[in-house]
Protein backbone atom coordinates (compact mmCIF):
# COMPACT_ATOMS: atom_id res chain seq x y z
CA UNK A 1 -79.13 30.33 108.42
CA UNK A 2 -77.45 30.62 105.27
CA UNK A 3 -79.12 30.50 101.89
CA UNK A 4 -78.29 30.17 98.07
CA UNK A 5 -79.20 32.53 95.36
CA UNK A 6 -79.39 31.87 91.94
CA UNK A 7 -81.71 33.08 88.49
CA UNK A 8 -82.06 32.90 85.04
CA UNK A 9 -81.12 29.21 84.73
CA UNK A 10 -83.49 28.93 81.08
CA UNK A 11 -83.87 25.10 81.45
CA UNK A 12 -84.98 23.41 78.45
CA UNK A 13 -85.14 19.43 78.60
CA UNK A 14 -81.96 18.28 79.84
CA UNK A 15 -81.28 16.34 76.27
CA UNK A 16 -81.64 19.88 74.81
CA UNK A 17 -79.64 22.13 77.62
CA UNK A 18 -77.33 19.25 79.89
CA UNK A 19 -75.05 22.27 80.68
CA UNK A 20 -77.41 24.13 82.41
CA UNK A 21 -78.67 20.96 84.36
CA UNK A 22 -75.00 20.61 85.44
CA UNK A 23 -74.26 24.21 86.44
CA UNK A 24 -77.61 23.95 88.66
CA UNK A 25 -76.23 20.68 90.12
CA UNK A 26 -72.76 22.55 91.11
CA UNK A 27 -74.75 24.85 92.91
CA UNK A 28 -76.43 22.31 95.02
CA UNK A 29 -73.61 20.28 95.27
CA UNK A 30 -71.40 23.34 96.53
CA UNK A 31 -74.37 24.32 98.71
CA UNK A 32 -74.92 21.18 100.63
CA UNK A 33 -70.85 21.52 101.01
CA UNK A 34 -71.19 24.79 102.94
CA UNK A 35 -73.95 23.10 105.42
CA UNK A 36 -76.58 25.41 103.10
CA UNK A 37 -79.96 23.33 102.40
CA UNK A 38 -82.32 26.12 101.17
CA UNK A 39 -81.87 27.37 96.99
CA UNK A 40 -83.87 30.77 95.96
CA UNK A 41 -84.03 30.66 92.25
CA UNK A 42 -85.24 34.17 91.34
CA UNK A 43 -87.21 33.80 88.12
CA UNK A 44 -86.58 32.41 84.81
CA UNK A 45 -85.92 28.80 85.88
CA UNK A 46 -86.94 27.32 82.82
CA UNK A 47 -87.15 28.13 79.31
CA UNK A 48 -90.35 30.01 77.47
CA UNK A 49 -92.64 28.58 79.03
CA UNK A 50 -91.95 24.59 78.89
CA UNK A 51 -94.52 22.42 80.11
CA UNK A 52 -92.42 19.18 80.77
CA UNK A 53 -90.83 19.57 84.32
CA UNK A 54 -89.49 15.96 84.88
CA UNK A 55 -85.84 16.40 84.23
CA UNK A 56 -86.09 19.27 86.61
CA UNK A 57 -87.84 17.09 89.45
CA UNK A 58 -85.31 14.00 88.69
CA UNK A 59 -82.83 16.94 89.27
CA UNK A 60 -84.26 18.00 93.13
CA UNK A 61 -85.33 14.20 94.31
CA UNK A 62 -81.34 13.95 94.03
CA UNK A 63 -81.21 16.05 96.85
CA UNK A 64 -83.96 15.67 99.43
CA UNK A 65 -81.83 17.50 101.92
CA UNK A 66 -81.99 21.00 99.83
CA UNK A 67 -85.16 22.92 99.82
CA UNK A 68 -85.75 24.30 96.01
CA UNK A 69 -87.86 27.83 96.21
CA UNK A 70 -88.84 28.96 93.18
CA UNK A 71 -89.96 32.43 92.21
CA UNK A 72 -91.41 32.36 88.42
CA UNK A 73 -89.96 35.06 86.15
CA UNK A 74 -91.24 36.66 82.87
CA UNK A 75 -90.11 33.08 81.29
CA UNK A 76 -92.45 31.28 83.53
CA UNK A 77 -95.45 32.62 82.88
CA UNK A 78 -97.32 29.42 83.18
CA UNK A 79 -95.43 27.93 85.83
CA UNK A 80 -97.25 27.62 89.11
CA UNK A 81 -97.57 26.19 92.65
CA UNK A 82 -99.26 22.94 90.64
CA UNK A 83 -96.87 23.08 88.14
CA UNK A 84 -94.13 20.92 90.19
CA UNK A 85 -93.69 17.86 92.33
CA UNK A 86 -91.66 17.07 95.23
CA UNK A 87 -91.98 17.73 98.42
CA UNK A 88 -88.47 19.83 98.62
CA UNK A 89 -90.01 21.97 95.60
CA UNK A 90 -91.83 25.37 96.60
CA UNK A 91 -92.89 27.67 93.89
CA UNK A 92 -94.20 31.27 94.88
CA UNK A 93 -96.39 32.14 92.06
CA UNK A 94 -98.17 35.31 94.30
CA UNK A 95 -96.37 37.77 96.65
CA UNK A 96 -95.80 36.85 99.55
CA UNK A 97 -94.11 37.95 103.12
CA UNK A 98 -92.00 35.07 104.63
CA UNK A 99 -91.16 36.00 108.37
CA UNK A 100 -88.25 34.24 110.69
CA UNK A 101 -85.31 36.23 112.50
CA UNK A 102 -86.01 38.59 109.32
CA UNK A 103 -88.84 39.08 106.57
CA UNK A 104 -88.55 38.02 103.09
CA UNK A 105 -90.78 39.67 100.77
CA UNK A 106 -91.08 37.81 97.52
CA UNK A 107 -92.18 39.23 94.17
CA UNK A 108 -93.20 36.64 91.56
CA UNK A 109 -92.99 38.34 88.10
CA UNK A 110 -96.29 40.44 87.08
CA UNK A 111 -95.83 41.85 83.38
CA UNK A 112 -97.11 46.02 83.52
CA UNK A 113 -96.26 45.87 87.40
CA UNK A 114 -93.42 48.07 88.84
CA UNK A 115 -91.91 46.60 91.97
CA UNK A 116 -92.56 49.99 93.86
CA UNK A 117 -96.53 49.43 93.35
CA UNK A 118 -95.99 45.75 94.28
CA UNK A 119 -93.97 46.83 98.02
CA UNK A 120 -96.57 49.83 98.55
CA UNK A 121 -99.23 46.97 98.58
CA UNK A 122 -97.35 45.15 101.58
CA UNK A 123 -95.61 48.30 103.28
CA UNK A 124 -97.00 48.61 106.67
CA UNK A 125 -95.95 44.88 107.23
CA UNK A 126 -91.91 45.26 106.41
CA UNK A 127 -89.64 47.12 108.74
CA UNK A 128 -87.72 49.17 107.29
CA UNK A 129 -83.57 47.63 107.12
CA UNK A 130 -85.30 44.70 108.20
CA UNK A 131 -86.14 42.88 104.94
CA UNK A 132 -85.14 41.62 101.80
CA UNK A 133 -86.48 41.85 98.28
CA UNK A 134 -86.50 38.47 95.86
CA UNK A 135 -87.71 39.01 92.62
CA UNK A 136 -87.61 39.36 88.98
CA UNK A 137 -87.09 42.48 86.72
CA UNK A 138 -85.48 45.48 86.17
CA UNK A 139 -82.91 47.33 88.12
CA UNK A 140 -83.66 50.75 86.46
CA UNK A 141 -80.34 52.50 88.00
CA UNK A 142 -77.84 50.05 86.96
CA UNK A 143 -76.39 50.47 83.75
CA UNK A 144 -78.13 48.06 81.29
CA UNK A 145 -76.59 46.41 78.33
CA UNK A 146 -79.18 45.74 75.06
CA UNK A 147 -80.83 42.67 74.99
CA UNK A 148 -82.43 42.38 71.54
CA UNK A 149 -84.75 39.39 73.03
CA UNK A 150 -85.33 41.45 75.83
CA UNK A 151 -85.17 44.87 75.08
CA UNK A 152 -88.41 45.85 76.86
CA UNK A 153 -88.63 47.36 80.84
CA UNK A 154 -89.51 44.55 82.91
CA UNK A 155 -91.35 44.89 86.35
CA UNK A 156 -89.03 47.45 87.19
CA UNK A 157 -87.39 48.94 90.55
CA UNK A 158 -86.18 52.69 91.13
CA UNK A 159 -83.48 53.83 93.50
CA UNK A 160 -86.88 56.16 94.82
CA UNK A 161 -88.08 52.52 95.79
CA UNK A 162 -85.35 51.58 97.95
CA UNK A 163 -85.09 55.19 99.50
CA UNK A 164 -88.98 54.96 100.18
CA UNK A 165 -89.20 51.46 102.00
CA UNK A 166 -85.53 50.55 102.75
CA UNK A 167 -85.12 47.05 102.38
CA UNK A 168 -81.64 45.42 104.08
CA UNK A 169 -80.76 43.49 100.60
CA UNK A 170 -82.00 43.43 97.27
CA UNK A 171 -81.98 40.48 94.64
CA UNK A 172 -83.20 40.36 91.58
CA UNK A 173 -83.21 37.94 88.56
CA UNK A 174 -83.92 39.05 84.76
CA UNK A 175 -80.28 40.36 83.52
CA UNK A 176 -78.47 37.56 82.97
CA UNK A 177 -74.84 39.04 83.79
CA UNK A 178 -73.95 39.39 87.50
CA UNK A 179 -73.93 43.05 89.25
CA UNK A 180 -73.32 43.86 92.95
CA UNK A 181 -74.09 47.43 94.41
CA UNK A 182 -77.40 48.66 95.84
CA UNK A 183 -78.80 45.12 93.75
CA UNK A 184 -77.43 42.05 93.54
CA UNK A 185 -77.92 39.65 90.40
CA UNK A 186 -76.29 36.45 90.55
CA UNK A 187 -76.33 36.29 86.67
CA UNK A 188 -77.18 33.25 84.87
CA UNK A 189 -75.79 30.40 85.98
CA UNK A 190 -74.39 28.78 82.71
CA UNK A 191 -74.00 31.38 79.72
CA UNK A 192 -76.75 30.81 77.55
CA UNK A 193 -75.00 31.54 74.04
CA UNK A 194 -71.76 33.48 73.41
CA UNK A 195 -72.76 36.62 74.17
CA UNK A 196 -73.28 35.47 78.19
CA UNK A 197 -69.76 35.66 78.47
CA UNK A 198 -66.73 35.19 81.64
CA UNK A 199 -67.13 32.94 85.02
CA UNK A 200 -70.31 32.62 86.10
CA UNK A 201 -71.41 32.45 89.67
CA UNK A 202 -73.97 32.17 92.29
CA UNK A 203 -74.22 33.83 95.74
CA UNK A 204 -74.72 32.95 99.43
CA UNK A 205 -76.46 35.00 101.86
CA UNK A 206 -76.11 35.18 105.43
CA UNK A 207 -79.04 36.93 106.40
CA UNK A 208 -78.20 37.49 110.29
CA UNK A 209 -74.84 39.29 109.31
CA UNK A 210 -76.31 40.58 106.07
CA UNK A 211 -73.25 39.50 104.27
CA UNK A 212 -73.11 38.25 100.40
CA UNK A 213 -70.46 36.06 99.49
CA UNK A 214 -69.84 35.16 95.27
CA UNK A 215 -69.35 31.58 94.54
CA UNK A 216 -67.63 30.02 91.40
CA UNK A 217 -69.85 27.69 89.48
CA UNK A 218 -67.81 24.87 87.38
CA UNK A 219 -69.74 25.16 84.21
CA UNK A 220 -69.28 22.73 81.21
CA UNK A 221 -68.69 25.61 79.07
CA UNK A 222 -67.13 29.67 79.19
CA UNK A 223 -67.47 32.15 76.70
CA UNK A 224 -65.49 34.93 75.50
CA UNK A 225 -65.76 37.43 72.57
CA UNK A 226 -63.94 40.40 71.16
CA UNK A 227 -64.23 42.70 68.35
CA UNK A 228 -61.15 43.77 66.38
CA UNK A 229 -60.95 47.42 64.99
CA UNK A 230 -58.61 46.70 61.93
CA UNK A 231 -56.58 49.85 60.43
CA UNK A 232 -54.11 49.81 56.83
CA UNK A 233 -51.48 51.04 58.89
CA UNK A 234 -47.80 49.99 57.62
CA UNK A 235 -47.29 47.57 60.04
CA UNK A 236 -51.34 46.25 60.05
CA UNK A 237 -50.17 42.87 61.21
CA UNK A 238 -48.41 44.05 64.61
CA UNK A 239 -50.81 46.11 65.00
CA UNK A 240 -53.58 43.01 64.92
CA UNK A 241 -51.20 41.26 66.98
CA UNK A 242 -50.64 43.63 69.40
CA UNK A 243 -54.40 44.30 69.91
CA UNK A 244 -55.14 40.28 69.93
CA UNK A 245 -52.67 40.16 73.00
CA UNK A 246 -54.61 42.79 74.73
CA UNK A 247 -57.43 41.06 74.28
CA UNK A 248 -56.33 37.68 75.60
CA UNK A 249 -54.85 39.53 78.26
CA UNK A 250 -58.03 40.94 79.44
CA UNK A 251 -59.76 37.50 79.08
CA UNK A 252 -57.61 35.99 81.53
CA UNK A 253 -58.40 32.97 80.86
CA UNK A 254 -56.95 30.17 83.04
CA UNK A 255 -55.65 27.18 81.61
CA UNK A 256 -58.02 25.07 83.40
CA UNK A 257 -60.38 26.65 81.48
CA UNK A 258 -58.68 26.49 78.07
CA UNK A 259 -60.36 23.58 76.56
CA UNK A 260 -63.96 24.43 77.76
CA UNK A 261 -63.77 27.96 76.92
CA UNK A 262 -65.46 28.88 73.48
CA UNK A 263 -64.57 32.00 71.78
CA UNK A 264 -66.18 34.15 68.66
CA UNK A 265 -63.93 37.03 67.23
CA UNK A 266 -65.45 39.75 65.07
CA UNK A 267 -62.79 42.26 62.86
CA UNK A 268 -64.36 45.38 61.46
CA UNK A 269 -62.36 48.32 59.46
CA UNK A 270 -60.43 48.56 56.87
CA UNK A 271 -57.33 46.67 55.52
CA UNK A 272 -54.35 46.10 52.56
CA UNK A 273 -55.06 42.50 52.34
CA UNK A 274 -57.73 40.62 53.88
CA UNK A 275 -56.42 36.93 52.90
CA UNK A 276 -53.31 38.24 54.77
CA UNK A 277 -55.50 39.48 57.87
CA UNK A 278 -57.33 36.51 58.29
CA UNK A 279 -54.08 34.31 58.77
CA UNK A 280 -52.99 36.76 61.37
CA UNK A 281 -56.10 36.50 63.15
CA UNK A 282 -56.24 32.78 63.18
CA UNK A 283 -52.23 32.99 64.23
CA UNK A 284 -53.13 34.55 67.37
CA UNK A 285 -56.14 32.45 68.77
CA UNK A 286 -55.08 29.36 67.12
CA UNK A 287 -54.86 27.86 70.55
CA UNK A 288 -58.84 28.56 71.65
CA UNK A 289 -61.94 26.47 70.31
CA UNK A 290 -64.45 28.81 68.13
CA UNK A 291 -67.97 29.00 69.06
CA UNK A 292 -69.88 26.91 66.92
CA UNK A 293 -66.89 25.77 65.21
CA UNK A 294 -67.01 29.72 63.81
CA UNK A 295 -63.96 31.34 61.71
CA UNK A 296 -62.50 35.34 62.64
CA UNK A 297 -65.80 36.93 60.97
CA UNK A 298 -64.10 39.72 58.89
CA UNK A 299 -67.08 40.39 56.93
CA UNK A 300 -67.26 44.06 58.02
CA UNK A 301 -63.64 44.68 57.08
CA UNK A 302 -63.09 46.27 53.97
CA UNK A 303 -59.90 46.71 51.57
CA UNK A 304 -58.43 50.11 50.40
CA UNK A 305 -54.77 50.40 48.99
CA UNK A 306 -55.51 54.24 48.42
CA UNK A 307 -52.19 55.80 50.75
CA UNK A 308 -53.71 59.37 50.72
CA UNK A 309 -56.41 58.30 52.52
CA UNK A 310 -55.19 56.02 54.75
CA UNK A 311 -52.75 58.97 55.80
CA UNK A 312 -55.85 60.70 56.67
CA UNK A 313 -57.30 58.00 58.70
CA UNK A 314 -54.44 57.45 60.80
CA UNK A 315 -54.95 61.33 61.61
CA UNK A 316 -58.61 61.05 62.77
CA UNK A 317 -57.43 57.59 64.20
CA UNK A 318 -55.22 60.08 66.88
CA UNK A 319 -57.66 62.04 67.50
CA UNK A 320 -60.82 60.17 68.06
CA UNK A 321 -58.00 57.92 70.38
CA UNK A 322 -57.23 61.29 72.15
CA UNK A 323 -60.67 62.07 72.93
CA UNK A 324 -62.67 61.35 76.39
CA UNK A 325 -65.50 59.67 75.65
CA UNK A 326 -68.33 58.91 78.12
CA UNK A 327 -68.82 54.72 78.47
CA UNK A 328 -73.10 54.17 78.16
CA UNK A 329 -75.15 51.87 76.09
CA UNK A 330 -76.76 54.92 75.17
CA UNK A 331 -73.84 56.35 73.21
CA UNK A 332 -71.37 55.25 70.80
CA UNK A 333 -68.45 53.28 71.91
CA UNK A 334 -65.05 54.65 70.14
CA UNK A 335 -64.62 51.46 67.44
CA UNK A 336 -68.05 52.59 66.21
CA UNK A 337 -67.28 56.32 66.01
CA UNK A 338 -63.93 55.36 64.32
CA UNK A 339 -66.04 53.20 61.41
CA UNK A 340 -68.13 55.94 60.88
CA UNK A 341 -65.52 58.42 60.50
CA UNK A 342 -63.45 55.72 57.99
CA UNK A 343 -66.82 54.79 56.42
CA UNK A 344 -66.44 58.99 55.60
CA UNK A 345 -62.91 59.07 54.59
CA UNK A 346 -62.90 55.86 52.12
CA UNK A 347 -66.21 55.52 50.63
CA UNK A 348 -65.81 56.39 46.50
């Protein structure tokens, strides 16, 4: 029998968040389509730490055909088995080993716990590439982006894990955009702010085949966001132009999606005229809606009309471009080396 997986959700009241009530009701909706009447939702459901549940258990008597199991994340600290109502509602606030045609251990969040020390606990009752993980926490193998809310290690899981007590599938909440590989995230459902950016999905697991399948979620909103690495070049405004395409490009965003999509665009570098700049940047994505009703933030762009020097920078422009450079959120990305380098060449 099939089953949903989803995480991260961060539901507030649904006058506060109705997006992320609606993106949750897709799921079910799309769910119930497929003949699929159990949900996992792998940590964070709500918000930190909320104590009003009612818009959430409006949400599930809706559907007393789809079985809600909940597994509380580092957001839900306080949420518990007594926390909820409804008999479709099941929330797994201690580990536990569910057992059918396959096992299902599940991992509730426990802050200063690995995983590893958690699955040790419970190992002489899983066979090995005959169960699969649900919980909440960090991946510690998969490339991580920073997450200045979250910028801590969370409960986390090593590749020595897996290769010690070989679980069939892994699925994790906590890191809110999705990943496939060795772990699965679904993501986060709805983005939560701008920086939660692209489609967003949910998956479906066939645990007899041990197949996952991606699912599109129709979300009231999409975001998208871009930063702009401006040079004085003689032909600055092409060049801006040029590099906008790209970016839109990449975005491929679909018109479907135009008028629900919500975009922020950042410029940083160095520039002949920035009244002149700005135009150009609102030229290009004149046909998007700005995040928050924002402007092109070109705060970080700075003016020089000195032509020695912006010789010079087009030099170390060429070769900093020429240069093979590692991707990691560990190191710097090229845009950043090339502002330090022009902070270098133009500063009096």
């Amino acid at each position: 029998m099939k089953i949903s997986i989803t995480a991260d959700v961060h539901l507030s009241s649904y006058e506060e968040t109705p997006e992320r009530y609606h993106a949750l009701e897709d799921i079910i909706l799309q769910s119930l389509n497929e003949n699929i009447h159990k949900l996992w939702i792998i940590g964070d459901l709500f918000h930190a730490n909320i104590d009003r549940y009612s818009d959430f258990e409006n949400l599930a008597k809706k559907y007393p055909d789809m079985t809600f199991q909940i597994i509380p994340g580092n957001h839900d600290s306080t949420l518990s088995s007594r926390s909820l109502a409804g008999q479709n509602i099941r929330v797994f606030d201690e580990p536990a080993i569910i057992t059918e045609d396959y096992q299902f251990l599940i991992l509730p969040y426990r802050h200063g716990k690995t995983m590893g020390e958690l699955i040790a606990e419970r190992k002489d009752q899983l066979l090995p590439k005959n169960w699969i993980l649900l919980s909440h926490g960090d991946w510690l193998d998969g490339r991580r982006s920073f997450n200045a809310i979250e910028s801590g290690t969370y409960m986390p899981l090593t590749r020595s894990d897996l290769e010690r007590y070989q679980p069939a599938r892994v699925f994790l909440g906590h890191i809110h955009a999705p990943s496939d590989g060795p772990v699965f995230y679904p993501g986060s459902p709805c983005g939560l702010d701008i920086t939660e950016t692209g489609l967003r999905r949910f998956l479906i697991y066939d645990p007899q085949t041990n197949t996952v399948e991606s699912r599109e979620i129709d979300t009231d909103f999409l975001y998208q966001q871009c930063s702009i690495f401006v040079m004085p070049v003689d032909d600055e405004a092409d060049s801006v132009r040029q590099m906008a395409s790209e970016i839109k490009r990449k975005w491929n965003i679909r018109e479907k999606d135009r008028q629900k999509t919500r975009i922020r665009v950042q410029a940083s570098g160095y520039t002949r005229n920035k009244s002149e700049l700005l135009a150009v940047l609102l030229e290009e994505f004149e046909t998007f809606l700005f995040y928050k009703n924002e402007s092109p933030n070109i705060e970080k762009v700075s003016v020089t009309i000195d032509e020695n020097r912006i010789k010079i920078a087009q030099s170390v422009k060429e070769r900093i471009d020429a240069l093979e450079l590692n991707c990691s959120p560990d190191e710097p990305d090229r845009d950043q080396i090339l502002m330090e380098a022009f902070q270098l060449i133009f500063k009096e």
